[in-house]
Protein backbone atom coordinates (compact mmCIF):
# COMPACT_ATOMS: atom_id res chain seq x y z
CA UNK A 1 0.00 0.00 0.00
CA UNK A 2 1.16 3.54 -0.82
CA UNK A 3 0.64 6.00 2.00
CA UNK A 4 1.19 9.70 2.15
CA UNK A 5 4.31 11.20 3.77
CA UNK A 6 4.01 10.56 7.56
CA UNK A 7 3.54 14.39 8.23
CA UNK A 8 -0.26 14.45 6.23
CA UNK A 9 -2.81 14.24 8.49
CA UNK A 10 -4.90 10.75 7.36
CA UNK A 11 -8.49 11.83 6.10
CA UNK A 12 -11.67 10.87 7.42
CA UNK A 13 -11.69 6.79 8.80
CA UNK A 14 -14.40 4.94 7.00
CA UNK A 15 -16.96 5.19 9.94
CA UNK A 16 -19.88 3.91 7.74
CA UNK A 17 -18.30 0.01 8.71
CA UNK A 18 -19.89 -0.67 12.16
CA UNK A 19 -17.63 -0.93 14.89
CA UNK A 20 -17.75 -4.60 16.69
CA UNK A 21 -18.18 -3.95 20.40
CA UNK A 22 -16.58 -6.75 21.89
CA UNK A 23 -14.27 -6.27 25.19
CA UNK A 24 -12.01 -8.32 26.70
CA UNK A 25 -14.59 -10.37 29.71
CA UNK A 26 -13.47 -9.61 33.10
CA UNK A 27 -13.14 -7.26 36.13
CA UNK A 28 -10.32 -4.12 35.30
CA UNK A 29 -7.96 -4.76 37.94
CA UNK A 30 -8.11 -2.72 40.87
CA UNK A 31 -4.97 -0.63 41.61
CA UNK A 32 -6.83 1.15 44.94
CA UNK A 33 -9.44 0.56 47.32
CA UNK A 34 -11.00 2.26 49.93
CA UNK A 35 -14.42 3.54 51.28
CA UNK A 36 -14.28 6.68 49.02
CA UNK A 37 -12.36 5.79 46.45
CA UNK A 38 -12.05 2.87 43.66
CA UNK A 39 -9.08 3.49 41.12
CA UNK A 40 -8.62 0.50 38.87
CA UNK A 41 -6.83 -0.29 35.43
CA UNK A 42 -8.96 0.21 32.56
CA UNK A 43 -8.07 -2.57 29.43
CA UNK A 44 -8.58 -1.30 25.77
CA UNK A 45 -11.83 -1.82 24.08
CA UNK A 46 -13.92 -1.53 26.98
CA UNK A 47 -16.44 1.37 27.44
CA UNK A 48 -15.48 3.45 30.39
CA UNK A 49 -19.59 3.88 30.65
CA UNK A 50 -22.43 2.40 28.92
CA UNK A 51 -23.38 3.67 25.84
CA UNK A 52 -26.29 5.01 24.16
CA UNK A 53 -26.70 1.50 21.99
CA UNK A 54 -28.18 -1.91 23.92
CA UNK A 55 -25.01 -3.71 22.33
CA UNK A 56 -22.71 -0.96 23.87
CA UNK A 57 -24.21 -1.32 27.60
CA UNK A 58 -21.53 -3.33 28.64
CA UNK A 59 -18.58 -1.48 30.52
CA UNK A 60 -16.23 -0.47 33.22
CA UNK A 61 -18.93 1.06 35.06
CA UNK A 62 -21.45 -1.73 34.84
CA UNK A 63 -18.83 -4.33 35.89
CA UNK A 64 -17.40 -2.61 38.59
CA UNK A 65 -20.97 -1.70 40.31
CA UNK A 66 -21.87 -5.20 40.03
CA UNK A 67 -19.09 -6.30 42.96
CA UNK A 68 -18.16 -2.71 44.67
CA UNK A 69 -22.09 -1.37 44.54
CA UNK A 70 -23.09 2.35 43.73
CA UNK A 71 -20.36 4.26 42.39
CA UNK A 72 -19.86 7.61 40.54
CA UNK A 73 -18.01 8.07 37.17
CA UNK A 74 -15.67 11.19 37.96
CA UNK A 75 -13.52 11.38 34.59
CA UNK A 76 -13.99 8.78 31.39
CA UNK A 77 -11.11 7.28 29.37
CA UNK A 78 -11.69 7.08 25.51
CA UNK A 79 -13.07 3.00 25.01
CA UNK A 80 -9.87 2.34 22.87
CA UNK A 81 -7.40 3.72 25.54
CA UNK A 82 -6.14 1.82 29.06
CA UNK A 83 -5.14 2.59 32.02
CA UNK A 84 -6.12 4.46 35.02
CA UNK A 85 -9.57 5.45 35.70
CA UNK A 86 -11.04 6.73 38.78
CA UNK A 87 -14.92 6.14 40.46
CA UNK A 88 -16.21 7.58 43.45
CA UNK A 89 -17.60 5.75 46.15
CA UNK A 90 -19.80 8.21 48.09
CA UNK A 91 -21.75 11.16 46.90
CA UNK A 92 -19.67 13.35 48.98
CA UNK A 93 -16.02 11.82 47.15
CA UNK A 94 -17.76 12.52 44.03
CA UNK A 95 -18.37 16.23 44.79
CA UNK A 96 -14.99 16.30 45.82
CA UNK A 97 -13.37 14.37 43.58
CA UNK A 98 -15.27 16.80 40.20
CA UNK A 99 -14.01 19.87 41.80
CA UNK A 100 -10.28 18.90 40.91
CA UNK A 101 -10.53 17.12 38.00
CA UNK A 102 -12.76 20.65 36.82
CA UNK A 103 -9.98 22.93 38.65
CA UNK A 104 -7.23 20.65 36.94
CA UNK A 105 -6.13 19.69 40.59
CA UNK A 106 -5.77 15.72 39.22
CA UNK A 107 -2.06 14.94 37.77
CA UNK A 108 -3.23 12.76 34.84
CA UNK A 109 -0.12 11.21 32.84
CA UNK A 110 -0.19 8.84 29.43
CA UNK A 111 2.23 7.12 27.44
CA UNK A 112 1.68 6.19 23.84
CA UNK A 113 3.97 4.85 20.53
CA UNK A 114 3.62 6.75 17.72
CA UNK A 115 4.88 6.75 14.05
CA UNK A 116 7.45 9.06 13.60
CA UNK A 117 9.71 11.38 15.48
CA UNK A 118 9.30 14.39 17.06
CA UNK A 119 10.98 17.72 16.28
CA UNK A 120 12.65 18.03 19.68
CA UNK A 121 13.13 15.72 22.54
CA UNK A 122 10.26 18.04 24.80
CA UNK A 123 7.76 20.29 23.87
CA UNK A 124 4.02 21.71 23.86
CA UNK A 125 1.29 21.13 21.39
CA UNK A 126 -1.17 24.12 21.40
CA UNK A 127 -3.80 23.44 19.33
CA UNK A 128 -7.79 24.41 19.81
CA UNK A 129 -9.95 21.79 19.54
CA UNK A 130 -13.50 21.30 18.33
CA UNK A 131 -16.02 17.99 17.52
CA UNK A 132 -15.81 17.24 13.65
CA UNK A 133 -19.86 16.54 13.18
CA UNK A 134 -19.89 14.67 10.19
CA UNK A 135 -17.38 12.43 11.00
CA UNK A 136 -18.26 12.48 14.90
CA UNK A 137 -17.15 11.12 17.61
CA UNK A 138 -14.05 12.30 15.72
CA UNK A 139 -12.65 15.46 17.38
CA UNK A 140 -10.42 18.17 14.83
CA UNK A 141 -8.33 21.21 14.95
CA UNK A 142 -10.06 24.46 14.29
CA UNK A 143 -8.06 28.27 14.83
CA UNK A 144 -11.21 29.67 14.74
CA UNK A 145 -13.65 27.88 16.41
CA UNK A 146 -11.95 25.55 18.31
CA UNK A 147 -11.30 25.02 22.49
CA UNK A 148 -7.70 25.73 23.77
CA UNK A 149 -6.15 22.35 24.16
CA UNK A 150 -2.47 21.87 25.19
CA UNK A 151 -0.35 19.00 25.72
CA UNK A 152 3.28 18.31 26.72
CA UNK A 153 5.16 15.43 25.89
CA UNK A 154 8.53 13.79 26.35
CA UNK A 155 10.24 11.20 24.67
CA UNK A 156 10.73 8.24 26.40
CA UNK A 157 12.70 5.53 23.76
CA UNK A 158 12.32 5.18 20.15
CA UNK A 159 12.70 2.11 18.17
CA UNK A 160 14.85 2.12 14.97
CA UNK A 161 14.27 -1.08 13.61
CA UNK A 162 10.85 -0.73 11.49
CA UNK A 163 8.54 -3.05 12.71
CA UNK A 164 6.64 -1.41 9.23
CA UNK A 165 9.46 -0.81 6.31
CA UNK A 166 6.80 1.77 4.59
CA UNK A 167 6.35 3.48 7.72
CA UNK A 168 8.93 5.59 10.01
CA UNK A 169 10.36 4.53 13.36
CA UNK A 170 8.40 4.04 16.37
CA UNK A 171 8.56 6.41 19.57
CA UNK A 172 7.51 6.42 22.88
CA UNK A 173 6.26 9.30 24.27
CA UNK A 174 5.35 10.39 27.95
CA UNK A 175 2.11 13.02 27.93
CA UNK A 176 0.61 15.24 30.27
CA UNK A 177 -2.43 16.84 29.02
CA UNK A 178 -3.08 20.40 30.47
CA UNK A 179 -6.74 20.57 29.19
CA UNK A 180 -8.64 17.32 28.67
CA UNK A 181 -10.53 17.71 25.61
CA UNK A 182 -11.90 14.69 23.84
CA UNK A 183 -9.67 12.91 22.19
CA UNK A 184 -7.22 15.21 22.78
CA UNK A 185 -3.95 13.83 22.70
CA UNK A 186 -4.90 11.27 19.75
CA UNK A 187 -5.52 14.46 17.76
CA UNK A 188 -3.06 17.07 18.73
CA UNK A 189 -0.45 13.98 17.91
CA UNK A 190 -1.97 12.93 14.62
CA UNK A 191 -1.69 17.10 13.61
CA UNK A 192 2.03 16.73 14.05
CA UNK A 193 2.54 14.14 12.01
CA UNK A 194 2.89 11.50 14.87
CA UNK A 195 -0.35 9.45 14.94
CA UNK A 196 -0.83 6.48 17.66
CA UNK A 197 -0.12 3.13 16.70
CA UNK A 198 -3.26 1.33 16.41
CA UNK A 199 -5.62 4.40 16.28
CA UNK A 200 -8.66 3.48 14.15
CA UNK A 201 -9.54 7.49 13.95
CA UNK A 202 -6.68 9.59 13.65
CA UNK A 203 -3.65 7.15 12.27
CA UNK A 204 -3.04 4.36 9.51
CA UNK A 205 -5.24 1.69 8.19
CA UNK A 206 -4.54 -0.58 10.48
CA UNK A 207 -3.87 -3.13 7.51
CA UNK A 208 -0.81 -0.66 6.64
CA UNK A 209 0.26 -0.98 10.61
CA UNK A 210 -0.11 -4.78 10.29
CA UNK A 211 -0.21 -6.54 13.71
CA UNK A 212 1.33 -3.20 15.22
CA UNK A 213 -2.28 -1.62 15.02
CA UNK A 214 -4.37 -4.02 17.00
CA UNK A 215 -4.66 -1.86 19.96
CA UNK A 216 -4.56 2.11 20.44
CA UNK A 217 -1.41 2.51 21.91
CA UNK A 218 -2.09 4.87 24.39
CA UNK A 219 -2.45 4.34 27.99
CA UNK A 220 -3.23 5.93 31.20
CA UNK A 221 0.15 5.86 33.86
CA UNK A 222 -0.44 7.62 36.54
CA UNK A 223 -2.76 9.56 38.53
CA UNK A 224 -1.87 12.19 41.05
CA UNK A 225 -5.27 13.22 43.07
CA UNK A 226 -5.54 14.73 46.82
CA UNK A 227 -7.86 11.97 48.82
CA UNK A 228 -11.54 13.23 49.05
CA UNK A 229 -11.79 12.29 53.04
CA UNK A 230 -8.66 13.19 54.63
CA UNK A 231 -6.75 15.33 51.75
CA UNK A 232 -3.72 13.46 51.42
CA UNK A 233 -2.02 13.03 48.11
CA UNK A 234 -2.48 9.95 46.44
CA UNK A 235 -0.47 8.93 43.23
CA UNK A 236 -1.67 5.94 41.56
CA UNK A 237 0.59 4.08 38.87
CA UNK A 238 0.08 1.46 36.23
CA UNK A 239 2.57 0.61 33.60
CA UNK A 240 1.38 -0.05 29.71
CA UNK A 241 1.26 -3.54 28.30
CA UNK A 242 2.99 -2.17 25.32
């Protein structure tokens, strides 16, 4: 297959091909526990709440309510993306809990592989963000009408032998997103010509990634939150499978 030069955006993914909702079975492992607070490790592919669809009802949420009782979504991780994710226990912990992720009082950190290399080992992506409706849940860049969004990322490793010969060299990236817009670091990556492995919206056909591409390779670290009883901080780690 002949692809474009790794800096053009890819166009539009062929969304009219339903998407086959079907999650790994199984209870995300639980990184913390306590009578406030349930932190556990989201896997890839499985809603972080139900969705709209009968089919799509199935989820973190869902599963983890059915052993640990009430609980109250706090933040959401895109379906396609592990890692950390964070329910509150009490109604109180939830209150608590929304005021810092709103105030951007949580710590939230990511790593992902990516196609390419960056232009400098560190740096910020600044780039406003709005929903693309016809292609939506898609998210896109827009100067005009668009929601600040800025990320920082780091580069971790990089991998010169090309797992794809048509494709560049593979990098791993740490990310802190300052604003958490939808999709945002899929996006503001895929604008700088350094799309996700694996990411069925913003990146390669996955037939061009081969068996790189099974998975969005992006996951949720580490969380750094202050404890909604007592105050204390609390940071929360999970390495990547990738």
């Amino acid at each position: 297959m002949t692809l474009p030069p790794l800096c053009a955006p890819p166009g539009p993914p062929n969304l009219s091909e339903p998407l086959v909702y079907a999650p790994t079975p199984g209870l995300p492992a639980v990184v913390h526990e306590d009578a406030q607070l349930l932190v556990v490790n989201k896997p890839p592919g499985l809603l972080s709440v139900p969705g709209r669809l009968p089919q799509h009802h199935d989820s973190a949420l869902l599963r983890l309510q059915a052993v640990y009782g009430p609980l109250w979504v706090v933040h959401r991780l895109d379906m396609d993306t592990s890692g950390l994710m964070a329910f509150a226990r009490t109604g109180e912990a939830a209150g608590h809990l929304g005021r810092q992720f709103e105030r951007r009082g949580v710590n939230k950190h990511y790593e992902a592989l990516v196609w390419g290399r960056p232009p400098s080992s560190e740096g910020v992506i600044a780039l406003p963000l709005r929903i693309d409706w016809p292609h939506r849940p898609r998210q896109r860049v827009d100067a005009l009408a668009g929601k600040a969004s800025v990320t920082r990322y780091e580069c971790a490793d990089r991998d010169d032998d090309l797992a794809v010969p048509h494709l560049r060299a593979q990098t791993r990236l740490k990310l802190k997103p300052i604003t958490g817009r939808s999709h945002q670091l899929r996006v503001h990556l895929s604008a700088i010509g350094l799309p996700i492995v694996g990411d069925r919206f913003y990146g390669w056909p996955r037939e061009a990634e081969g068996p790189c591409g099974q998975r969005l390779m992006l996951h949720a670290t580490s969380l750094v939150l202050q404890h909604p009883l007592d105050g204390r901080t609390l940071t929360l780690r999970a390495l990547p499978a990738f």
